[in-house]
Protein backbone atom coordinates (compact mmCIF):
# COMPACT_ATOMS: atom_id res chain seq x y z
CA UNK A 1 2.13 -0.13 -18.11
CA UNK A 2 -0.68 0.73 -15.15
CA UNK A 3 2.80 1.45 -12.51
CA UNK A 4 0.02 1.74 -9.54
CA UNK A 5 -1.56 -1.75 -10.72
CA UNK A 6 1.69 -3.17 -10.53
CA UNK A 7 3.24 -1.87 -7.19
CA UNK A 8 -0.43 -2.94 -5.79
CA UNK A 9 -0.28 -6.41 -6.68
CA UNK A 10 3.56 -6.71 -5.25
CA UNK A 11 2.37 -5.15 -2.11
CA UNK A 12 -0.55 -7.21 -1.53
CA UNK A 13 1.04 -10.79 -2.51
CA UNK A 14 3.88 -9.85 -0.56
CA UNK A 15 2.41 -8.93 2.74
CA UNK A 16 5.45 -7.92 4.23
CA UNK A 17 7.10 -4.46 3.70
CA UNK A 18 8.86 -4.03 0.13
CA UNK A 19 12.13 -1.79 -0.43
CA UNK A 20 11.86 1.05 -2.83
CA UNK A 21 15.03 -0.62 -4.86
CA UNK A 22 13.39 -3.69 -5.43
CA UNK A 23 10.00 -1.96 -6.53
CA UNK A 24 12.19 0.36 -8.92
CA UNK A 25 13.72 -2.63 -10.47
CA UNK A 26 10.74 -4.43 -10.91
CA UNK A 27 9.37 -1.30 -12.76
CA UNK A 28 12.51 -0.35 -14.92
CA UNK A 29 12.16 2.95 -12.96
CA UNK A 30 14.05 5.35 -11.12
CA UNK A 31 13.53 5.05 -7.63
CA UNK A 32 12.30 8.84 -7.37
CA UNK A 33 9.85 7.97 -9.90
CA UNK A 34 8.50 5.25 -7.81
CA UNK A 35 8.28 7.25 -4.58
CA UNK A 36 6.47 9.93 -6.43
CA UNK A 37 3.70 7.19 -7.95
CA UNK A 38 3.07 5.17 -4.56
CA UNK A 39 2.62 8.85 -3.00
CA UNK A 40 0.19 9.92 -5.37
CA UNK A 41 -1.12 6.06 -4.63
CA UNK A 42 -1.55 7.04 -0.79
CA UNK A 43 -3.24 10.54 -1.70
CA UNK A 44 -5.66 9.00 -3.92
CA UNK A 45 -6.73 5.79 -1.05
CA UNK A 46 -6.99 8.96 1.40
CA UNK A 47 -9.25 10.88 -0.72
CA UNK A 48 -11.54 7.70 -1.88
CA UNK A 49 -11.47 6.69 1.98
CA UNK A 50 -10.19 3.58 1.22
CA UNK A 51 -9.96 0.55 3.78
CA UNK A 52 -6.28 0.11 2.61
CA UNK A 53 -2.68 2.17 2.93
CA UNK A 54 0.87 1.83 1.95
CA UNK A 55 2.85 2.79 4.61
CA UNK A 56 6.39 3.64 3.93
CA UNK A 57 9.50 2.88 6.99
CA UNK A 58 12.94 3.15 6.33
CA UNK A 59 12.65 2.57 2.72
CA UNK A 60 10.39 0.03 2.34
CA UNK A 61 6.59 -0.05 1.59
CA UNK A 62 4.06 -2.40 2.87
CA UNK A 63 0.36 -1.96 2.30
CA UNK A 64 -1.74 -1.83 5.45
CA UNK A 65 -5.27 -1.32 6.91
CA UNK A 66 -6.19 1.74 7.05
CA UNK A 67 -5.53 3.74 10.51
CA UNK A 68 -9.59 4.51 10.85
CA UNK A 69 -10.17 0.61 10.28
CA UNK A 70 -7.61 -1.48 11.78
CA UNK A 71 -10.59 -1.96 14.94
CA UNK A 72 -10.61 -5.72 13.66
CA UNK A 73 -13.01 -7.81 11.83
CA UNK A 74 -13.61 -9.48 15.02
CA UNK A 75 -15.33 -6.90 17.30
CA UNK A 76 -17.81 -6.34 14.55
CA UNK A 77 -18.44 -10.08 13.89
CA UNK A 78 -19.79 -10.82 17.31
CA UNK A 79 -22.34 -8.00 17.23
CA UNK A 80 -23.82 -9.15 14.82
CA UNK A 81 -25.18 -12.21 15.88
């Protein structure tokens, strides 16, 4: 099973932040395990510069814009014109 695949697509559909329980579950993992794989997940979109995150608070994760792009679609849109 592609783990990172998996905890991508929850993220994304769910929008909201995710707790590390629930993710483990899903996976049939131990929650270490899954902590270990979603870090190795935020190394990677760091080092490929990614537009996207997963930001992790109090136990939960939620995927995100990335810090260096969360300026908003809408300040580039206008310039544009």
């Amino acid at each position: 099973m592609n783990y990172e695949a998996v905890i991508e697509s929850i993220l994304f559909t769910m929008g909201d932040s995710v707790e590390l329980s629930k993710l483990a579950e899903v996976l049939e993992l131990d929650k270490k395990e899954v902590k270990d794989i979603i870090g190795q997940m935020q190394k990677n979109y760091e080092a490929e510069d990614r537009g996207i995150t997963i930001t992790e608070l109090d136990g939960a994760y939620q995927m995100l814009k990335a810090k260096r792009y969360r300026l908003g679609f809408h300040q580039h849109s206008h310039s544009a014109a």
